[in-house]
N, C-alpha and C. Protein backbone atom coordinates (compact mmCIF):
# COMPACT_ATOMS: atom_id res chain seq x y z
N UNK A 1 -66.95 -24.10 15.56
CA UNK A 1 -65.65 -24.67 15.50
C UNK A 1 -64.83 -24.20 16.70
N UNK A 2 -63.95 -24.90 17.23
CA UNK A 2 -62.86 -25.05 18.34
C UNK A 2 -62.12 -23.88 18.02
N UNK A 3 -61.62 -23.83 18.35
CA UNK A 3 -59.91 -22.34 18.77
C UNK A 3 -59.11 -23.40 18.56
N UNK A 4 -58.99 -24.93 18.46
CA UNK A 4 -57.75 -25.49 18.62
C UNK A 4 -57.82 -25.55 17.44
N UNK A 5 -58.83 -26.52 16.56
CA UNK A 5 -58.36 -27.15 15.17
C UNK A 5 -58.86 -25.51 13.92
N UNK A 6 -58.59 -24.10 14.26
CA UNK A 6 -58.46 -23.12 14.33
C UNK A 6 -57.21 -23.20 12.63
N UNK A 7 -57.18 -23.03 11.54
CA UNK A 7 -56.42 -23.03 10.84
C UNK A 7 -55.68 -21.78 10.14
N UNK A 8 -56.86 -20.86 10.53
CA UNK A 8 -56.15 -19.30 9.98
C UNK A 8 -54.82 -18.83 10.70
N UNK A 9 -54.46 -17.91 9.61
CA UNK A 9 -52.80 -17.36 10.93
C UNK A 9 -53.73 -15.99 11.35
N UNK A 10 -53.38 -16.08 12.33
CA UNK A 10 -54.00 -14.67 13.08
C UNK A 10 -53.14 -13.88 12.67
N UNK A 11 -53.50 -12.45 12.80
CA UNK A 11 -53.60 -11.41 12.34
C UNK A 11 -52.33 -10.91 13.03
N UNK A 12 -51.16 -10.25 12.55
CA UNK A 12 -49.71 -10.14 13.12
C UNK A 12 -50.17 -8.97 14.22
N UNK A 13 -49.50 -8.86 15.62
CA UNK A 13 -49.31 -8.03 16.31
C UNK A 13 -48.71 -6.94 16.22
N UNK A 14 -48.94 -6.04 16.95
CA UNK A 14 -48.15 -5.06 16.57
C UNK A 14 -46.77 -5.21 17.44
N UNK A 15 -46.79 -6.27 18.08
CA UNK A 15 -45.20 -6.60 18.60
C UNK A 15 -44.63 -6.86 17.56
N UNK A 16 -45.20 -7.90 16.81
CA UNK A 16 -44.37 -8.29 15.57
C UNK A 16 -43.99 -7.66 14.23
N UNK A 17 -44.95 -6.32 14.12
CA UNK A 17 -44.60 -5.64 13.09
C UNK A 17 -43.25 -4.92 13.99
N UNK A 18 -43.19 -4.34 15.21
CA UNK A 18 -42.19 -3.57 15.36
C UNK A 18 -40.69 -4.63 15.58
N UNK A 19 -40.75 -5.44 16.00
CA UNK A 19 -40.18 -6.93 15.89
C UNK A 19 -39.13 -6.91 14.09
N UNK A 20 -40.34 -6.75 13.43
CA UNK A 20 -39.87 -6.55 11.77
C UNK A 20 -39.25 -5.57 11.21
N UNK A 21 -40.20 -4.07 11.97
CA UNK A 21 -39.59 -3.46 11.74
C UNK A 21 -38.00 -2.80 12.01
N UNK A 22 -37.62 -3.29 13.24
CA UNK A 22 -36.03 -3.20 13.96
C UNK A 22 -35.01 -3.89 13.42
N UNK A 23 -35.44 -5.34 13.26
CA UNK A 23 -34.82 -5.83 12.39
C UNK A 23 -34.23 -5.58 10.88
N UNK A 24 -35.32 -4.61 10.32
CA UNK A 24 -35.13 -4.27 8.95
C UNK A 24 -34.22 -2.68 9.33
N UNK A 25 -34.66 -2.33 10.47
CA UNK A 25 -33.43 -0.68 10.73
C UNK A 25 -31.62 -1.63 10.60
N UNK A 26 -31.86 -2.74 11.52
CA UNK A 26 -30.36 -3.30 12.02
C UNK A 26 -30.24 -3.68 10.47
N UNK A 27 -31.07 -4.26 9.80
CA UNK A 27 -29.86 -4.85 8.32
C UNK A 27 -29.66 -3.54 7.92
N UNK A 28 -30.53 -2.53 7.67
CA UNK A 28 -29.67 -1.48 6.66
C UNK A 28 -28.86 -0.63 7.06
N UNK A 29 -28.53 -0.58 8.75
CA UNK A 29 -27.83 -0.27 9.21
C UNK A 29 -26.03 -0.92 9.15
N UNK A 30 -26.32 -2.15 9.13
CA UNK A 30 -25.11 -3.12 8.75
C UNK A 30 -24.99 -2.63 7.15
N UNK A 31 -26.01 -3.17 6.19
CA UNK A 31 -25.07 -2.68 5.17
C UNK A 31 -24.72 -1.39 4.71
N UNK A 32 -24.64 0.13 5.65
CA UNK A 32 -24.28 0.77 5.29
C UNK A 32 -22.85 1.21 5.96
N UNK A 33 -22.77 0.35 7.49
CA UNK A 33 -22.29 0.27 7.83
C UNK A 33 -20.93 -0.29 6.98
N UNK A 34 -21.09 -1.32 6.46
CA UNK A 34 -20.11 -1.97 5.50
C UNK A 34 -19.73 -1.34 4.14
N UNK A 35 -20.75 -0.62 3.68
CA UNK A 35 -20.71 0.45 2.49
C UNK A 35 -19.29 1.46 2.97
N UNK A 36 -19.75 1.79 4.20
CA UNK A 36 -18.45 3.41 4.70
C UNK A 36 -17.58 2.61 4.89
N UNK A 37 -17.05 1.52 5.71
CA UNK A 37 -15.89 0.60 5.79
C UNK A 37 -14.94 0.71 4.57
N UNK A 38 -15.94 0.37 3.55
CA UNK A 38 -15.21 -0.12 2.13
C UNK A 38 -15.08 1.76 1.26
N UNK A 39 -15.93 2.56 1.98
CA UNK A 39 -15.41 3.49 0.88
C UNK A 39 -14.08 4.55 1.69
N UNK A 40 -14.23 4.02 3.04
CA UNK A 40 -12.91 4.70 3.88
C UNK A 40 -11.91 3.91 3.76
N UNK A 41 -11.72 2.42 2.91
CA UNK A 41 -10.50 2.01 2.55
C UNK A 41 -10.01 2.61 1.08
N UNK A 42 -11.22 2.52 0.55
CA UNK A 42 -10.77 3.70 -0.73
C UNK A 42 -10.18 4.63 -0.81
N UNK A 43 -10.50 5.65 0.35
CA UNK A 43 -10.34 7.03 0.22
C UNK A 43 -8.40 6.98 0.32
N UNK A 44 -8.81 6.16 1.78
CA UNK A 44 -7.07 5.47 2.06
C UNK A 44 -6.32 5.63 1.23
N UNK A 45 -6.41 4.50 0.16
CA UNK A 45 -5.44 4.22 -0.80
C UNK A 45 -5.61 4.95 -1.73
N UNK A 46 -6.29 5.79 -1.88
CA UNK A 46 -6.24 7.33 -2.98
C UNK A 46 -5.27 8.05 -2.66
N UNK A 47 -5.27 8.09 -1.07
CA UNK A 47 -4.89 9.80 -0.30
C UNK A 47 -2.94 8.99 -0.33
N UNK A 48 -3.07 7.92 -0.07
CA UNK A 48 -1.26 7.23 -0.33
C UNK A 48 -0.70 7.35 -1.40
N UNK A 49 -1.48 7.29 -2.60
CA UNK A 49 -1.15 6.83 -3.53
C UNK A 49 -1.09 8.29 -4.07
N UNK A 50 -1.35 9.80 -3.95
CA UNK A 50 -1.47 10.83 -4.26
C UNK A 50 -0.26 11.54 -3.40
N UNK A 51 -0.40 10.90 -2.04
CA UNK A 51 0.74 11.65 -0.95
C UNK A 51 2.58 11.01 -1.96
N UNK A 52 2.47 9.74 -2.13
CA UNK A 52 3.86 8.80 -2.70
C UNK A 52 4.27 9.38 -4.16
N UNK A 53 3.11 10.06 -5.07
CA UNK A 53 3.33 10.91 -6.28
C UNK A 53 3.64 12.13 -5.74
N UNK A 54 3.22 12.49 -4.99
CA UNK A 54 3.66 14.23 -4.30
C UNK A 54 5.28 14.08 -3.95
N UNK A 55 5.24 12.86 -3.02
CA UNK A 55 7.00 13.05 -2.83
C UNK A 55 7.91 13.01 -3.36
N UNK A 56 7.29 12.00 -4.33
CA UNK A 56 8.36 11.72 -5.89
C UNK A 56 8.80 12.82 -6.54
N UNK A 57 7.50 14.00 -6.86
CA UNK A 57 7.48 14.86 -7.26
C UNK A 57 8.47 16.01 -6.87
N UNK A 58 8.14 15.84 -5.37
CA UNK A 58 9.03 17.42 -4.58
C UNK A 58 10.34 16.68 -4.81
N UNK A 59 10.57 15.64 -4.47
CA UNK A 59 11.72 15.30 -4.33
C UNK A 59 12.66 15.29 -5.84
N UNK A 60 12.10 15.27 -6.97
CA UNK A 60 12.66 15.72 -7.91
C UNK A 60 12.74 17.17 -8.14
N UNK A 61 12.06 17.90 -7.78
CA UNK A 61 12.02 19.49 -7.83
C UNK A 61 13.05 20.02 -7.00
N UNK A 62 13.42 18.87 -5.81
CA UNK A 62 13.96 19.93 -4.90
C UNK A 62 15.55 19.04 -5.36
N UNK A 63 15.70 17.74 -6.14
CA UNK A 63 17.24 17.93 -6.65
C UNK A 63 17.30 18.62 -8.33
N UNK A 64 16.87 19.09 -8.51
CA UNK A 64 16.46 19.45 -9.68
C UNK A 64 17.26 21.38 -9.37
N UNK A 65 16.64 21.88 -8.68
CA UNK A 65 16.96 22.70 -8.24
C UNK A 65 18.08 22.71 -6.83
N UNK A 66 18.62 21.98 -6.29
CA UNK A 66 19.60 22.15 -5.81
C UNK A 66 20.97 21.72 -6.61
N UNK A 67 20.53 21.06 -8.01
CA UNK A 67 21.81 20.90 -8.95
C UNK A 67 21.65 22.13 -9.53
N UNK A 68 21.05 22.98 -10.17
CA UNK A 68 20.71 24.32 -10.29
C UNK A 68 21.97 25.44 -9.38
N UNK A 69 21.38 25.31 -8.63
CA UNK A 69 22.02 26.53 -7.57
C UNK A 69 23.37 25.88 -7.15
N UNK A 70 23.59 24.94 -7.23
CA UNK A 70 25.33 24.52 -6.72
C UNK A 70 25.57 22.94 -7.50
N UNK A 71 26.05 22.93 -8.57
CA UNK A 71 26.42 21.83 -8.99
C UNK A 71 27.16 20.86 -8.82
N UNK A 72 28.17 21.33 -7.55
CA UNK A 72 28.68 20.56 -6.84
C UNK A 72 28.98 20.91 -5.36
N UNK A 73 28.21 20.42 -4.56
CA UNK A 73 28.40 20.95 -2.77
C UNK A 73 29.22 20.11 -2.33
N UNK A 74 29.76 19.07 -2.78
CA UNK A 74 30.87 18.07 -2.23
C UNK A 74 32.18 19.40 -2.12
N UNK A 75 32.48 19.74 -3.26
CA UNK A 75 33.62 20.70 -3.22
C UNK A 75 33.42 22.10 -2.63
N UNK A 76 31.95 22.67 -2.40
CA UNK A 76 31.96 23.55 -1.69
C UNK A 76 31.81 23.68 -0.58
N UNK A 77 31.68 22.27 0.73
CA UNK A 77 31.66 22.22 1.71
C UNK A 77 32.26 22.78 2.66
N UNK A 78 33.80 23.40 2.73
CA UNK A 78 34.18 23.82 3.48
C UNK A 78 33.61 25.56 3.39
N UNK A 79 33.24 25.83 2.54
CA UNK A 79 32.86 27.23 2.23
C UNK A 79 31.06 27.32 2.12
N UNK A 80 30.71 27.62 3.35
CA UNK A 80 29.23 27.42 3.26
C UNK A 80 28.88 28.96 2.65
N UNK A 81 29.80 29.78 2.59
CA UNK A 81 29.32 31.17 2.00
C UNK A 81 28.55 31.91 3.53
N UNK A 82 28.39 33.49 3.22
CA UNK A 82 27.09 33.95 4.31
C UNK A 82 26.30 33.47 4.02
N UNK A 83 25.26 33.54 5.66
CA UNK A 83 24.17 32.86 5.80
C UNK A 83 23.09 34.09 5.86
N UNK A 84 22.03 34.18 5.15
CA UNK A 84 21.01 34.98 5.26
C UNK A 84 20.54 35.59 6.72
N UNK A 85 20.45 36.65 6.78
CA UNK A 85 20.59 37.28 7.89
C UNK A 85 21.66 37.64 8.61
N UNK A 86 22.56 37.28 8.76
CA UNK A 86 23.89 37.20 8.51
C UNK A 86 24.43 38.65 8.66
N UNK A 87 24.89 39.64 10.13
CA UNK A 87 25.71 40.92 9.79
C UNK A 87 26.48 40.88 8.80
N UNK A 88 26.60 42.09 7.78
CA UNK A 88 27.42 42.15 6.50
C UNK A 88 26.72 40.92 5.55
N UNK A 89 26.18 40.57 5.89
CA UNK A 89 25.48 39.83 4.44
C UNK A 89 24.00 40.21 3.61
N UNK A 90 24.36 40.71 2.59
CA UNK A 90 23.56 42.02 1.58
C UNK A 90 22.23 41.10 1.92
């Protein structure tokens, strides 16, 4: 029989296995690539959403405690008192 009317598939090269194999590095490279994308938008909106409760937080602590220590600084403005460190101030 001829080489032309030849019907078997010949036997893959080893161009073509490495051909296959690169190709199969580049997809799982993409989808992990896309995996970290999506878990560094996560982390994102964790680390905002933890930083926007933190400020809420201080920021109630810190009027919380400045109604504490002076309940009204409108009227004590002209009298800031000594200042820490302050010669003559205990």
């Amino acid at each position: 029989m001829s080489r032309a009317f030849d019907l078997r598939r010949p036997a893959p090269t080893s161009t073509t296995m490495l051909a296959v194999f690169l190709f199969a590095i580049v997809g799982l490279a993409c989808v992990l690539a896309i995996q970290a994308y999506g878990a560094a938008r996560s982390h994102r909106a964790t680390t905002e959403a933890v930083l926007t409760d933190y400020a809420g937080i201080a920021a109630a602590e810190y009027g919380r405690v400045a109604v504490r220590r002076d309940p009204s600084p409108v009227q004590a403005w002209p009298y800031a008192g000594p200042r820490r460190g302050a010669l003559g101030a205990g």
